[in-house]
Structure formats: structure tokens, C-alpha cells
C-alpha atoms as a PDB file:
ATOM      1  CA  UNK A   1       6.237  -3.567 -14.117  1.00  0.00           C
ATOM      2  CA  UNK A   2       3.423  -1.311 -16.164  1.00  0.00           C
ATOM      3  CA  UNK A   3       1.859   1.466 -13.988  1.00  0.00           C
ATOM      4  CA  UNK A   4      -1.727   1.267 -14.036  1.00  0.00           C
ATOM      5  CA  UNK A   5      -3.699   4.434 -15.499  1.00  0.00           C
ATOM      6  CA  UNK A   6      -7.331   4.092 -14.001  1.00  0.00           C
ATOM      7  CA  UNK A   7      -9.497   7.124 -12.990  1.00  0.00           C
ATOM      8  CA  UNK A   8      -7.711   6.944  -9.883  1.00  0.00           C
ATOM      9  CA  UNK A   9      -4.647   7.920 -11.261  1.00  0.00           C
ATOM     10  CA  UNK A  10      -5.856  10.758 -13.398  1.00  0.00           C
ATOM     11  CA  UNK A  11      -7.841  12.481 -10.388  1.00  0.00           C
ATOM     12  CA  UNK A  12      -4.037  12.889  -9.239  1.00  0.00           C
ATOM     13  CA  UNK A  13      -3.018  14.321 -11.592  1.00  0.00           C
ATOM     14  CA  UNK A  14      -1.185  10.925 -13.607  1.00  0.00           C
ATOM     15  CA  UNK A  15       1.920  11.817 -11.292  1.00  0.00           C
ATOM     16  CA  UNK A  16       2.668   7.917 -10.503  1.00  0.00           C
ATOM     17  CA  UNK A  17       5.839   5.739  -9.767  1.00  0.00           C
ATOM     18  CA  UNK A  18       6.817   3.144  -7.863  1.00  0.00           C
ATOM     19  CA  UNK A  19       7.761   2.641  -4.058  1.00  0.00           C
ATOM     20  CA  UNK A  20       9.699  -0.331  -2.520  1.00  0.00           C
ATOM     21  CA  UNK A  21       8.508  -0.518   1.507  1.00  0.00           C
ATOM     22  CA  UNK A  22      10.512  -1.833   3.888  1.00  0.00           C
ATOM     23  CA  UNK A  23      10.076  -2.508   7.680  1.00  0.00           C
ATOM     24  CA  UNK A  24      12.030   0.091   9.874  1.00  0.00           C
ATOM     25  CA  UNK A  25      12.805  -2.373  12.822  1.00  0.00           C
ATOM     26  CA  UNK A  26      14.132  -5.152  10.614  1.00  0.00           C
ATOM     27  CA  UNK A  27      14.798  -3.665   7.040  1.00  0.00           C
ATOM     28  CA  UNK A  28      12.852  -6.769   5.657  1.00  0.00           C
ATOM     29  CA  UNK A  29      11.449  -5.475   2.161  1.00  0.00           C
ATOM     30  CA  UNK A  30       7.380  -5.420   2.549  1.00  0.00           C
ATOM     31  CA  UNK A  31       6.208  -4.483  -0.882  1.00  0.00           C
ATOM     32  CA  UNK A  32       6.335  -2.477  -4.114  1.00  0.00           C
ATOM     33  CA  UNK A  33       3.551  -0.159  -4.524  1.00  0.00           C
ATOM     34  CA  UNK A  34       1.933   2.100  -7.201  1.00  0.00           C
ATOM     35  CA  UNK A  35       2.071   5.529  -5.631  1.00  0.00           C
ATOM     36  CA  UNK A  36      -0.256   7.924  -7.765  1.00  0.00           C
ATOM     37  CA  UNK A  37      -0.286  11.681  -7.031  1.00  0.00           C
ATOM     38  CA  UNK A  38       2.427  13.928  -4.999  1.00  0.00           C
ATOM     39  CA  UNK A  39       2.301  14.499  -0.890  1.00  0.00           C
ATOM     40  CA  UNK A  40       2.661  11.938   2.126  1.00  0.00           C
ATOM     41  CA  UNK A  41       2.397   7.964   1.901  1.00  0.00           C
ATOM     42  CA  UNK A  42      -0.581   7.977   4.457  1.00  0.00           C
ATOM     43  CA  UNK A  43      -2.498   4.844   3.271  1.00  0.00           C
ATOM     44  CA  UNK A  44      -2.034   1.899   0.987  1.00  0.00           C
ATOM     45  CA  UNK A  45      -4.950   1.062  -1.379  1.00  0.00           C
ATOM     46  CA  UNK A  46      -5.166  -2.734  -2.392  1.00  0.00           C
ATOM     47  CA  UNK A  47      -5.073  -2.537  -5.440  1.00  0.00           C
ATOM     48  CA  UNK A  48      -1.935  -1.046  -6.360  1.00  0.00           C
ATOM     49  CA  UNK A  49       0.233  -3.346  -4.599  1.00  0.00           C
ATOM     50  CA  UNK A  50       2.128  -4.767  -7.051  1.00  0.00           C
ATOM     51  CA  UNK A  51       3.853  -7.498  -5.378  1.00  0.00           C
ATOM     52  CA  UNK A  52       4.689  -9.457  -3.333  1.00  0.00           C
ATOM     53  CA  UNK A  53       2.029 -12.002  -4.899  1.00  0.00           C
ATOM     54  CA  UNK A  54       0.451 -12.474  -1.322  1.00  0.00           C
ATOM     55  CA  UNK A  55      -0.498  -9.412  -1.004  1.00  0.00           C
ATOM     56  CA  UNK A  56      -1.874  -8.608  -5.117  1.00  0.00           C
ATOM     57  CA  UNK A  57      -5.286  -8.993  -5.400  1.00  0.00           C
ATOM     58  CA  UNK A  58      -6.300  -8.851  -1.827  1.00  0.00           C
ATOM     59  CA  UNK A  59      -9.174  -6.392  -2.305  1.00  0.00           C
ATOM     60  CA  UNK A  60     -10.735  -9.499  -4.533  1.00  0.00           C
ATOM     61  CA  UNK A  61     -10.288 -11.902  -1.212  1.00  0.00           C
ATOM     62  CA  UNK A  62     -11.166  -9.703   1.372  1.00  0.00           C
ATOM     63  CA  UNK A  63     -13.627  -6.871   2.576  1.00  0.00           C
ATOM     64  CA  UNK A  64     -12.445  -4.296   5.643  1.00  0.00           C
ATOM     65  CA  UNK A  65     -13.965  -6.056   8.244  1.00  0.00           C
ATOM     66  CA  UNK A  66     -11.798  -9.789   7.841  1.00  0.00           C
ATOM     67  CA  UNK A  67      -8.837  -7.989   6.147  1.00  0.00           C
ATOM     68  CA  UNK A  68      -6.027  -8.535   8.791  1.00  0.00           C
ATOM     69  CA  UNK A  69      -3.231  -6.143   9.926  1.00  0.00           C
ATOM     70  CA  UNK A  70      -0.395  -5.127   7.597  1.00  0.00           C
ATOM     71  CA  UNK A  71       2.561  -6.775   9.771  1.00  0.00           C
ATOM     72  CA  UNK A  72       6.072  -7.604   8.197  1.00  0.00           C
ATOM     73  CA  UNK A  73       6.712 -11.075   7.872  1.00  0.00           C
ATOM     74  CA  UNK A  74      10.220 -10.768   9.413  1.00  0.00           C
ATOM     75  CA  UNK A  75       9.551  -9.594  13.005  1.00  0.00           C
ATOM     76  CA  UNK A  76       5.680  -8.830  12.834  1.00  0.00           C
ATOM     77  CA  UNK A  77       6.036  -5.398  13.086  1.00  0.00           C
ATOM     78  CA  UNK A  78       2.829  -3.913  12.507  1.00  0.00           C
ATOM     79  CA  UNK A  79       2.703  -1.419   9.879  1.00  0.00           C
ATOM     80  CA  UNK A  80      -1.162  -0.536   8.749  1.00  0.00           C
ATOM     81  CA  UNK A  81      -4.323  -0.610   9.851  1.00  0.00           C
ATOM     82  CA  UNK A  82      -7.443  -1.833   7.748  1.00  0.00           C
ATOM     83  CA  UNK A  83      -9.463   1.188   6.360  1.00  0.00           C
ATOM     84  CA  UNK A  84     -12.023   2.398   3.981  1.00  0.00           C
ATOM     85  CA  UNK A  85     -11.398   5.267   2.219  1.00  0.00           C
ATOM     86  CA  UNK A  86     -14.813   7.212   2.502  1.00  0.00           C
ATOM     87  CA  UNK A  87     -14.014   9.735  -0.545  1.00  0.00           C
ATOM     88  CA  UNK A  88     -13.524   6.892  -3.216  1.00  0.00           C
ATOM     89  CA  UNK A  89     -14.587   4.150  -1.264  1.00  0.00           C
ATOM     90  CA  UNK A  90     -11.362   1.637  -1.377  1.00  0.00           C
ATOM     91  CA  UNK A  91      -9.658  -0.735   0.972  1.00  0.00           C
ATOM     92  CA  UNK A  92      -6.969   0.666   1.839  1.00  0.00           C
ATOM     93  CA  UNK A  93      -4.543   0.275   4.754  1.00  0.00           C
ATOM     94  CA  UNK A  94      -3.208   2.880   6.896  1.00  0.00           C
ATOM     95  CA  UNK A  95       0.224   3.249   7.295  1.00  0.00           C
ATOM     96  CA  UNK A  96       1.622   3.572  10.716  1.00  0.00           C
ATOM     97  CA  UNK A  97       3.990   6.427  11.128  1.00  0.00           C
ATOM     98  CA  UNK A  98       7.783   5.566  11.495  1.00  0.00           C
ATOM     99  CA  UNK A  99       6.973   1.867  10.998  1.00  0.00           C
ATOM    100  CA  UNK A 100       8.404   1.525   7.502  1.00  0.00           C
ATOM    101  CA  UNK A 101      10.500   3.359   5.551  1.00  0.00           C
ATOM    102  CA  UNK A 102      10.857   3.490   1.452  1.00  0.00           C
ATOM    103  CA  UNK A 103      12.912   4.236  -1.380  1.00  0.00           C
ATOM    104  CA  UNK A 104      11.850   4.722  -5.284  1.00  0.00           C
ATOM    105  CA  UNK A 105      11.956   1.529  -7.417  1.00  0.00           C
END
């Protein structure tokens, strides 16, 4: 896995690594995801999921209003919310607290 390096990443700063997500009721493993920047895993933007291949290239497929819920495929647990973010404009999905957990990958 490369990191990507996109204006996004420098406006934090180019502090960026990887996250594995899991669900917190099952443990199932969600995702891997391109965290750029330091502070709280709030919301997921679309395009730095890195896999599962489901879930890559989403923001190509969808737009926020026929994006659906974030929900593990285990037990359905639902874990974020469709969003914009208004600041940069992205689809991004909001995380809901103490439904996942993660670890560095």
C-alpha cells in the first residue's frame, strides 16, 4: 500500500498512516484507511479508503444523497453516517462514536 500525497494531505501537515477499522460489537475487520493529519477519527472521506475493494472508489459511484449507511457486514452494526464535508467539500462518512474501534496497519 502507497499513501497518497494530494493537497489534502499537505493541508495536514503530510502526517499520514494507515488505520485498520474494525466493528466493536463483532470485531469483524471493516476497512483500512488513509488517515492524514493528527487528532480524533471523526469522519471517513471516500477516497482514502483503501480497501476493502467494495468500498474504493465509492465517491466515483455515489453522491451524499444515495450513498447508504456505513454498516459492518458481519452483524450490520451501523458505524457512519453519510456527510459532506462543507470546508473541502468531500463525501465523507461520519463515524459513530464507540461503534468501531482501530489499530495502526
Amino acid at each position: 500500500m502507497k499513501l497518497k500525497k494530494d493537497k489534502y494531505s499537505a493541508a495536514r501537515d503530510g502526517n499520514s498512516h494507515f488505520l485498520e477499522l474494525f466493528c466493536f460489537k463483532c470485531n469483524n475487520s471493516l476497512l483500512t484507511y488513509q488517515k492524514d493529519g493528527k487528532g480524533s477519527l471523526l469522519r471517513l472521506y471516500l477516497d482514502r479508503i483503501i480497501e476493502p475493494e467494495e468500498l474504493t472508489g465509492l465517491q466515483l459511484k455515489f453522491n451524499k444523497k444515495d450513498l447508504p449507511e456505513l454498516r459492518c457486514s458481519n452483524c450490520k452494526n451501523l458505524i457512519g453516517i453519510p456527510m459532506i464535508y462543507k470546508n473541502e467539500n468531500r463525501i465523507a462518512f461520519r463515524l459513530i462514536p464507540c461503534s468501531f474501534s482501530k489499530k495502526n496497519k
